[in-house]
Protein backbone atom coordinates (compact mmCIF):
# COMPACT_ATOMS: atom_id res chain seq x y z
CA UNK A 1 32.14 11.41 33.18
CA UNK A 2 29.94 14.34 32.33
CA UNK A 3 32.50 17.47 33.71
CA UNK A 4 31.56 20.61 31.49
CA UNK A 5 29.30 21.82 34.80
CA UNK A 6 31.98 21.25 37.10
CA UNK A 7 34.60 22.85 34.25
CA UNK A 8 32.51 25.79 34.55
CA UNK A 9 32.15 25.34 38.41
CA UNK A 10 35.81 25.23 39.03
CA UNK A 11 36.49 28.35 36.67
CA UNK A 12 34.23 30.39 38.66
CA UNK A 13 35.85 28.91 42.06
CA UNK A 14 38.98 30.51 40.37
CA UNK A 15 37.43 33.84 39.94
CA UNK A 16 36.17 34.57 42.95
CA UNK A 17 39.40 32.85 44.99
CA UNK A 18 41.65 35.03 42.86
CA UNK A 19 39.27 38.25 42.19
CA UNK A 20 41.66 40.39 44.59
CA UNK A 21 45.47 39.83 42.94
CA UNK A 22 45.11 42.82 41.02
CA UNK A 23 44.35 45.37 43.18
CA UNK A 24 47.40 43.89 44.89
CA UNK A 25 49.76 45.22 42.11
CA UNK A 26 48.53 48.62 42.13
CA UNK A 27 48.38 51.40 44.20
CA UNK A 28 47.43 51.39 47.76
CA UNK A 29 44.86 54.46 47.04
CA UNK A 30 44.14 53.32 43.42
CA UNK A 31 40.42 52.46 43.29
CA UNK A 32 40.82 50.63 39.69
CA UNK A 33 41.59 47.37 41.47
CA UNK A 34 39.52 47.77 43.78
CA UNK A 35 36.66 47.44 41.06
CA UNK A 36 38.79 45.30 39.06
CA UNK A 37 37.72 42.66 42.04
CA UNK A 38 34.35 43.74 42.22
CA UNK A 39 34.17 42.35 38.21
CA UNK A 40 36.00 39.24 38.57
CA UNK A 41 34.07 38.69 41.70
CA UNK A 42 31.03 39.45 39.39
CA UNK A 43 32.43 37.18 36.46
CA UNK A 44 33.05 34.46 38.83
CA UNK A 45 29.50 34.73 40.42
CA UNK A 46 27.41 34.94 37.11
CA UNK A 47 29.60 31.97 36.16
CA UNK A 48 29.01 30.31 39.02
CA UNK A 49 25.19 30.12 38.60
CA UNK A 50 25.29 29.74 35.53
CA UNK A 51 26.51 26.39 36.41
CA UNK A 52 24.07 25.94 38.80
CA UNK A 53 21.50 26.14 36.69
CA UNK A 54 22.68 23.73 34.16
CA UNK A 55 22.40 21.54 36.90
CA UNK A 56 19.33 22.09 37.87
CA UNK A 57 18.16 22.11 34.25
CA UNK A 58 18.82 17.98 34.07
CA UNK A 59 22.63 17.69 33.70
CA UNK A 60 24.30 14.39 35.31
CA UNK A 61 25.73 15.49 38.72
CA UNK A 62 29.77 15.88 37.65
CA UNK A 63 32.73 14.32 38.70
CA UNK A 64 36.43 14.69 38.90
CA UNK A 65 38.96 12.77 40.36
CA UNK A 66 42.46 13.31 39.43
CA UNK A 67 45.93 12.12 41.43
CA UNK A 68 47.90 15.12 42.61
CA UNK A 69 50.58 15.34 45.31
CA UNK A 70 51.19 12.94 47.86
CA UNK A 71 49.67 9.63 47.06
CA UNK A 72 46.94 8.41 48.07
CA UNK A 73 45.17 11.97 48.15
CA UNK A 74 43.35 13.14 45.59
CA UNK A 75 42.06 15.79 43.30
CA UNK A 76 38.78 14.50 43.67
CA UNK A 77 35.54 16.96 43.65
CA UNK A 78 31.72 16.18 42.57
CA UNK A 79 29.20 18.49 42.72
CA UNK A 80 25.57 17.32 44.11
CA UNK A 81 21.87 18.72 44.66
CA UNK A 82 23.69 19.52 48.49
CA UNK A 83 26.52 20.92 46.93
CA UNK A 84 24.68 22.87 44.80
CA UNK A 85 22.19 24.24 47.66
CA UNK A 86 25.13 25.55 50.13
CA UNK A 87 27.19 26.90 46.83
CA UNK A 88 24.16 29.46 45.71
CA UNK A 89 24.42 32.07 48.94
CA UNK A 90 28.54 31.38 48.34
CA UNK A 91 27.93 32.86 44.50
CA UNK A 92 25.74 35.20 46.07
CA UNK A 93 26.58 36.99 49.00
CA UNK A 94 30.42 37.72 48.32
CA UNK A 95 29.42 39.36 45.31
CA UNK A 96 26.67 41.60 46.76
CA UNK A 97 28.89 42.48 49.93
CA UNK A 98 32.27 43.18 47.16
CA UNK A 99 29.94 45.41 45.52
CA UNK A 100 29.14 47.22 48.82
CA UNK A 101 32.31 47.41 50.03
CA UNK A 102 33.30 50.09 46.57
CA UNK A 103 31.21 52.53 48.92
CA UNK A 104 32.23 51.59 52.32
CA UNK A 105 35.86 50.50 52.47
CA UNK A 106 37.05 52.92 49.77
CA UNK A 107 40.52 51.50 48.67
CA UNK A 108 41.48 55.53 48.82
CA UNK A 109 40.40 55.78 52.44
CA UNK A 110 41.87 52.52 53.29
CA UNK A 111 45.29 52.27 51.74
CA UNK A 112 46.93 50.54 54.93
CA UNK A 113 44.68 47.77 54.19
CA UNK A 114 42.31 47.51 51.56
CA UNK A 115 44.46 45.49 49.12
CA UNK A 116 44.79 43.12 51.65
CA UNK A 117 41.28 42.87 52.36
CA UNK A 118 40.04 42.59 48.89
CA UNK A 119 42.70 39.52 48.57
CA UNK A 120 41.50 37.49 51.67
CA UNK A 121 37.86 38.30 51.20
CA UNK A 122 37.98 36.79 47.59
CA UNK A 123 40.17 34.00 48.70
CA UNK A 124 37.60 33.55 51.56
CA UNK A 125 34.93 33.11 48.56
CA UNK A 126 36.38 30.65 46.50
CA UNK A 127 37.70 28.59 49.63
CA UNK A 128 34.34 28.25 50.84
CA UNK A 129 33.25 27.14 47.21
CA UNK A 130 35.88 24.55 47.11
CA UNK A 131 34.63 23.26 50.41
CA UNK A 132 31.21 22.22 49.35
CA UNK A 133 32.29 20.46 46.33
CA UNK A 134 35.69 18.90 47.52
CA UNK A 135 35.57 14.96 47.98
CA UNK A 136 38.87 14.28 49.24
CA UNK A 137 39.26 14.49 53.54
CA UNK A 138 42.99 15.92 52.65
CA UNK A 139 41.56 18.65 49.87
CA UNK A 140 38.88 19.29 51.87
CA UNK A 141 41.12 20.40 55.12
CA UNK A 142 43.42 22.38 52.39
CA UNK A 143 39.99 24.40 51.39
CA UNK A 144 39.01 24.74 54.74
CA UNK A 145 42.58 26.05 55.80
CA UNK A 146 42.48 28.57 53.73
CA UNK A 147 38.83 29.72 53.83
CA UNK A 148 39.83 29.76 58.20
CA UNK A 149 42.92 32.07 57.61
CA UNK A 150 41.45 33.90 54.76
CA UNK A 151 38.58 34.88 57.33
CA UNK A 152 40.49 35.89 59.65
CA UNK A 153 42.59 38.13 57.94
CA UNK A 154 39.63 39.75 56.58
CA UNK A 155 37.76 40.07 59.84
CA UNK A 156 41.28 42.05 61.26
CA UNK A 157 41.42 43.95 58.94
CA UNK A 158 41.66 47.24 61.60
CA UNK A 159 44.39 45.28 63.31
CA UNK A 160 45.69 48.64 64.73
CA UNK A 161 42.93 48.60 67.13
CA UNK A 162 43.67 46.51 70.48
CA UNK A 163 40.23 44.59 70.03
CA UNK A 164 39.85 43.63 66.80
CA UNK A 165 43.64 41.95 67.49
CA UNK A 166 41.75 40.28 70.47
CA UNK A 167 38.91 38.79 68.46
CA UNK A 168 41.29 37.47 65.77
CA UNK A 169 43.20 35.67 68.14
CA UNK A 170 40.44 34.14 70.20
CA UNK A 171 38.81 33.02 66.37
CA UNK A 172 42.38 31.92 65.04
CA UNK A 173 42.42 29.76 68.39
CA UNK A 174 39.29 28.40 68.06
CA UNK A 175 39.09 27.72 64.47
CA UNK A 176 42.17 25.53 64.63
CA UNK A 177 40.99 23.52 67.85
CA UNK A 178 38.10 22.68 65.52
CA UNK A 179 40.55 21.84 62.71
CA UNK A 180 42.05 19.56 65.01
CA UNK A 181 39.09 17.61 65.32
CA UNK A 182 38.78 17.70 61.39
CA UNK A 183 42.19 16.27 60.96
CA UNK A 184 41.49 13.62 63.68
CA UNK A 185 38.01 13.11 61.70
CA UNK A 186 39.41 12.34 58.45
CA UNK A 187 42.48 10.43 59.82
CA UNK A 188 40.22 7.96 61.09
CA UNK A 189 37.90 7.73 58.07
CA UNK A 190 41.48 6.49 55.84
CA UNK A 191 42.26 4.57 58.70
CA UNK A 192 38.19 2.75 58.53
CA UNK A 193 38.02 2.80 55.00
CA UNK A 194 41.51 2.96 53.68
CA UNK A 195 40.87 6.22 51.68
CA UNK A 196 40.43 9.48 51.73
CA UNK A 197 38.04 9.56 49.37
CA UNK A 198 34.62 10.88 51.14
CA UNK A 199 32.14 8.87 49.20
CA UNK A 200 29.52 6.17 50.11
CA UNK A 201 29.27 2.96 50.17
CA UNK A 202 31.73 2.20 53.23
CA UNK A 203 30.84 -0.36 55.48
CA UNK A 204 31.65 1.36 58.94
CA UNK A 205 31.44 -0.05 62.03
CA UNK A 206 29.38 1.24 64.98
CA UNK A 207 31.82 2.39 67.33
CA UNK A 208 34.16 4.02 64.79
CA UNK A 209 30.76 5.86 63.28
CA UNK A 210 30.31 6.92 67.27
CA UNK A 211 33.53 8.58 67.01
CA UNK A 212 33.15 10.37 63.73
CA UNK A 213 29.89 11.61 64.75
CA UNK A 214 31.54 13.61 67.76
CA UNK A 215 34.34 14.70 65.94
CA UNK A 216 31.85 15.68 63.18
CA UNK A 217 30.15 17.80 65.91
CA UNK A 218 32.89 19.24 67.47
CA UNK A 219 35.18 19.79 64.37
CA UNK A 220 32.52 21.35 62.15
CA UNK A 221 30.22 23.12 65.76
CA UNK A 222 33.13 25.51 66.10
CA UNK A 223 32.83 27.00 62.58
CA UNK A 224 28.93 26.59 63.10
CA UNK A 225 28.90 28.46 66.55
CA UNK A 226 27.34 25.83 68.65
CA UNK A 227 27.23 26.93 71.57
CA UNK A 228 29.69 26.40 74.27
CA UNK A 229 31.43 26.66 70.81
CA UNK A 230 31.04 29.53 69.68
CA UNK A 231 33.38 31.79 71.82
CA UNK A 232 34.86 33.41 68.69
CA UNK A 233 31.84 34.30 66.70
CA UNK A 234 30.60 37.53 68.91
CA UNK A 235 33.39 39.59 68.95
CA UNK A 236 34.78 38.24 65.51
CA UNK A 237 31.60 39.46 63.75
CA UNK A 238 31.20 42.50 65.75
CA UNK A 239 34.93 43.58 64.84
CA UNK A 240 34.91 42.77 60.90
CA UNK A 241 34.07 45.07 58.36
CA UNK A 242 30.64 44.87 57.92
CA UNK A 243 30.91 43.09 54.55
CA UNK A 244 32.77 40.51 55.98
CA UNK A 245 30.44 39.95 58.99
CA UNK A 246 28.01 39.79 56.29
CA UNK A 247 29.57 36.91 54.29
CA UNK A 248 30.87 35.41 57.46
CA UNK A 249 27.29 35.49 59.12
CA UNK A 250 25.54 34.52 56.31
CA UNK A 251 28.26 31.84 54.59
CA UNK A 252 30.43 30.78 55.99
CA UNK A 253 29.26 29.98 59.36
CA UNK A 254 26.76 27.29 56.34
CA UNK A 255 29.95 25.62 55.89
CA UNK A 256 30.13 23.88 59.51
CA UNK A 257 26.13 23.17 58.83
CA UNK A 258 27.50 21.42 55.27
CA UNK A 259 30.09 19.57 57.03
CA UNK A 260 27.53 18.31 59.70
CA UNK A 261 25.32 17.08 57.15
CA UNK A 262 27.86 15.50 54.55
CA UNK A 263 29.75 13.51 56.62
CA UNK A 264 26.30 12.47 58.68
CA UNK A 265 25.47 11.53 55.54
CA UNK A 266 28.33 9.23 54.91
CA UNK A 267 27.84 7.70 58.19
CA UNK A 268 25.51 4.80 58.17
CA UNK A 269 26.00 2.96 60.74
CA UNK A 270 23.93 5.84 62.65
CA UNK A 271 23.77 5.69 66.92
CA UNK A 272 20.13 6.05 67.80
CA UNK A 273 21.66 8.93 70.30
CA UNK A 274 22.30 10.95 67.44
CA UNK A 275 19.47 13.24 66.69
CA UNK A 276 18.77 13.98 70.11
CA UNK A 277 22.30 15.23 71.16
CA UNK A 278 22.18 17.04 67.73
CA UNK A 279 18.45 18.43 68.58
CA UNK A 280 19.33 19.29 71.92
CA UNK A 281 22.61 21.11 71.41
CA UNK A 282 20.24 23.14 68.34
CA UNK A 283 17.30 23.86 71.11
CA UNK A 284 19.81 25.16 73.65
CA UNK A 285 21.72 27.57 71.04
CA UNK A 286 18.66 28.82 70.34
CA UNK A 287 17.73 29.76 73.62
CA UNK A 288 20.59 30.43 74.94
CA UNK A 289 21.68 32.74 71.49
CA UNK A 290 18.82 34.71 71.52
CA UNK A 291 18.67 35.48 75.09
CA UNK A 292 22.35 36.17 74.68
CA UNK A 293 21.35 38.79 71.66
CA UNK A 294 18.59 40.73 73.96
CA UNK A 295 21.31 41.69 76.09
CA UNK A 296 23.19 43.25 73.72
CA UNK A 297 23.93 47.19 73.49
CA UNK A 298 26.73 46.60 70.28
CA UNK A 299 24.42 46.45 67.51
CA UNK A 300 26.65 43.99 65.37
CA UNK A 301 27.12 42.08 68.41
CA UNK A 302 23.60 41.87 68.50
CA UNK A 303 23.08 40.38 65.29
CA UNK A 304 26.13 37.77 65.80
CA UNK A 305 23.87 36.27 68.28
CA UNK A 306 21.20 36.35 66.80
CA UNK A 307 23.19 34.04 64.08
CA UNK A 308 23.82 32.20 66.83
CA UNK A 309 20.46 31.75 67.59
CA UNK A 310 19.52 30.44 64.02
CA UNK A 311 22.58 28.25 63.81
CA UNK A 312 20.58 26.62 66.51
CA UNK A 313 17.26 26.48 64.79
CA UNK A 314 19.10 24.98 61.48
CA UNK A 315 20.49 22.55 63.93
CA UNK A 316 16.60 21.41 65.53
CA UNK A 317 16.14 20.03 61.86
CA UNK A 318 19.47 18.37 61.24
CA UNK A 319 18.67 16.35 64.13
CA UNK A 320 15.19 15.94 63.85
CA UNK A 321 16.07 14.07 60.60
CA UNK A 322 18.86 12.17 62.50
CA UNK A 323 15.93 10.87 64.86
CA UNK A 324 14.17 10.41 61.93
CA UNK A 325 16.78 8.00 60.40
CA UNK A 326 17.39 6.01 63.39
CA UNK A 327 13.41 5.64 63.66
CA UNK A 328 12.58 4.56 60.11
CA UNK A 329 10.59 7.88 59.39
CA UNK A 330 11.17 9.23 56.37
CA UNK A 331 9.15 11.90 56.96
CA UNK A 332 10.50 13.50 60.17
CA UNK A 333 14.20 13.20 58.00
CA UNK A 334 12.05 14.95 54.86
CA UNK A 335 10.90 18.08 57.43
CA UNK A 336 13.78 18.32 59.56
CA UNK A 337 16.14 18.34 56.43
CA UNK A 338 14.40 20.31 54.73
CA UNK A 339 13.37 23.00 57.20
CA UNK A 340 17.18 23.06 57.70
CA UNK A 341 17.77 23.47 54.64
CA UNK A 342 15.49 26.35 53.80
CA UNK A 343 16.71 28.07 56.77
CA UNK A 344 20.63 27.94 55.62
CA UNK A 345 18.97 30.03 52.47
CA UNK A 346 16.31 31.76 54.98
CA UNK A 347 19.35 33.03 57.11
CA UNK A 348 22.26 33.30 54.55
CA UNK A 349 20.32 36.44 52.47
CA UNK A 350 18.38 37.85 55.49
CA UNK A 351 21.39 38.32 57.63
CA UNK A 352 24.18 39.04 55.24
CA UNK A 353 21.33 41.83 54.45
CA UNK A 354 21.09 43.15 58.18
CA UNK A 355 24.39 43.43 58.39
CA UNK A 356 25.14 45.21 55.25
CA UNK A 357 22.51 47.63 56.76
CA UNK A 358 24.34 47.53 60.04
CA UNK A 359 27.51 48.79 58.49
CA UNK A 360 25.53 51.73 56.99
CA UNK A 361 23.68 52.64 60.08
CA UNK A 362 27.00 52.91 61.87
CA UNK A 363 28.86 54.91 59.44
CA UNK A 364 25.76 57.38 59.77
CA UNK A 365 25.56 57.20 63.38
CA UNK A 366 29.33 57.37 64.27
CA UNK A 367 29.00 54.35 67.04
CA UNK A 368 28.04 50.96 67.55
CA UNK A 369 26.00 51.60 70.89
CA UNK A 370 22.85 50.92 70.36
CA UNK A 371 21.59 53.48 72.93
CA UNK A 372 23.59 56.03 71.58
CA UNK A 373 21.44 55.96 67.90
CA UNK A 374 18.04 57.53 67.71
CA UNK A 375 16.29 59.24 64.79
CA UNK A 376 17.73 57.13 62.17
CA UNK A 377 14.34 56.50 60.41
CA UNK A 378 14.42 60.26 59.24
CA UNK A 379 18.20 60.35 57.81
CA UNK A 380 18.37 56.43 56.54
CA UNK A 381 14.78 56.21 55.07
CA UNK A 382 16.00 53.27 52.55
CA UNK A 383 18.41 51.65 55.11
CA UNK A 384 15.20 51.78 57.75
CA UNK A 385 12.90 50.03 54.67
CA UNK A 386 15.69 47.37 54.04
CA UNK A 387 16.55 46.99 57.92
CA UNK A 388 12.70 46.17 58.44
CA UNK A 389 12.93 43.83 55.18
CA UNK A 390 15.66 41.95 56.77
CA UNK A 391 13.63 41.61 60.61
């Protein structure tokens, strides 16, 4: 069992989950841990792909499964060539939105709640890590707990303001209907395989893949923002601090795409009504998204949409390869999965990067109305450049 990658893996995981404590023992004002975040975030990250890249480079995909707690879970966690793809924008965009965030949320001009913010938004980080390499349905859920209420007490952050309280509650409500489903989801896996080990191999029977599949959808659409299912994701993005949008946007929202396509994955005993209800539901948030976005007059409302919208187009591929696998064609499952794919990268740096200009653009501006701005080009020449980058 090769596990110096995943040694290295889990150590970074630690860094990043962790990166906030000490700015939680200072000062409210004191800007030292503040920074002191922004390094272990940086540690952790560096590590991180460092890790990554030994993997790449040849390494045997590693392994760990240790017993902890309540029999029969596990502490079980691999790391694969899927793991690896959703784990690079989590080892990437925290760090780059911590970094921004020493300019924009100034721990000195935010003592009610900076500490708290660089806590969550770290723990946020190395929850979502733990989530792609986790193995175990019960480990899994305890990641995915804690990257849910780490988001949202980074997103509320101005919880002094009537609606950002509003959006936190409608996403707290929503997140946990969808963790509902998750609980239900991996209840019935034990109860099919008699583990909670989430591995292949399984011999699963039709109907009980059928009602995986939906609570696959449901569970893991909320986080995604499928629409109808993405009530929370407008006015929870819009609300955040902009770094957060930006790692929510462009991260974590991935982590209902990895959950569709892992447990898909474990799921053999495919329906041949799959792909379509997966390609259809994609096609009509990606309409309905972007037509949703043109409407829009908030500008970070704007771009939550338009994440919408692309949640949608990662979701065309995911079930084009579902058709794909029902219909023996290796090749439609090759180009939808891996125009998917691509796009969880595409989307993951270009809007985490529009939003990170979005928070700049509104600090200069004074408002979120997009009517209200004009002239920008001339005062934000770099944040125009990198805005157009990012379109």
């Amino acid at each position: 069992m090769n596990v110096n990658v995943l040694t290295v893996l889990l150590a970074a995981i630690a860094l990043l989950g962790f990166s906030g404590l000490p700015g939680c023992l200072l000062s409210p004002r004191s800007l030292t841990g503040q920074r002191a975040a922004t390094g272990l975030m940086a540690a952790g990250s560096l590590l991180g792909m460092a890790g990554l890249a030994a993997l790449l480079a040849g390494q045997a995909e590693p392994s760990l499964s240790l017993a902890w707690g309540a029999q029969p879970c596990r502490f079980a966690v691999a790391v694969d060539p899927v793991s690896a793809l959703f784990l690079f924008p989590v080892f990437v965009v925290p760090l780059l939105g911590s970094v921004y965030g020493l300019r924009y949320w100034k721990q000195d001009e935010h003592p009610a709640n900076g500490r708290r913010l660089g806590l969550f938004y770290g723990l946020l980080a190395g929850a979502m890590a733990l989530v792609v390499i986790a193995r175990d349905g019960m480990l899994f859920l305890i990641a995915w707990e804690v990257m849910a209420i780490s988001a949202y007490f980074a997103a509320t952050a101005e919880d002094d303001k009537p609606e950002v309280r509003r959006a936190g509650w409608i996403y707290l409500i929503a997140t946990h209907i969808g963790t509902l489903c998750l609980l239900a989801l991996f209840a019935y896996w034990r109860r099919v395989t008699g583990t909670f080990l989430l591995e292949s191999g399984h011999a699963i029977p039709a109907e009980a893949a059928n009602v995986m599949f939906v609570l696959t959808l449901i569970g893991f659409g909320f986080k995604a923002g499928l629409m109808p299912l993405h009530v929370w994701l407008p006015g929870a993005h819009a609300n955040a601090p902009s770094h957060v949008s930006a790692v929510m946007s462009g991260v974590m929202l991935k982590m209902g795409v990895y959950g569709i396509v892992r447990m898909t994955a474990l799921l053999t005993a495919d329906g041949a009504w799959w792909g379509p209800v997966v390609l259809a539901a994609g096609a009509f948030t990606s309409v309905a998204g972007i037509a949703f976005a043109m409407g829009q007059r908030d500008l970070k409302r704007l771009l939550a949409y338009s994440s919408i919208e692309n949640i949608g187009i990662i979701a065309m591929g995911l079930g084009l390869a579902l058709v794909g696998r029902s219909q023996n064609q290796a090749a439609w499952v090759l180009l939808g999965l891996g125009g998917a794919l691509l796009h969880v990268w595409n989307h993951s740096l270009f809007k985490s990067l529009l939003f990170l200009n979005a928070g700049a653009v509104i600090h200069a501006a004074g408002t979120r109305e997009i009517d209200r701005m004009g002239g920008l080009a001339k005062r934000l020449p770099r944040v125009t450049a990198l805005f157009a980058a990012g379109a």
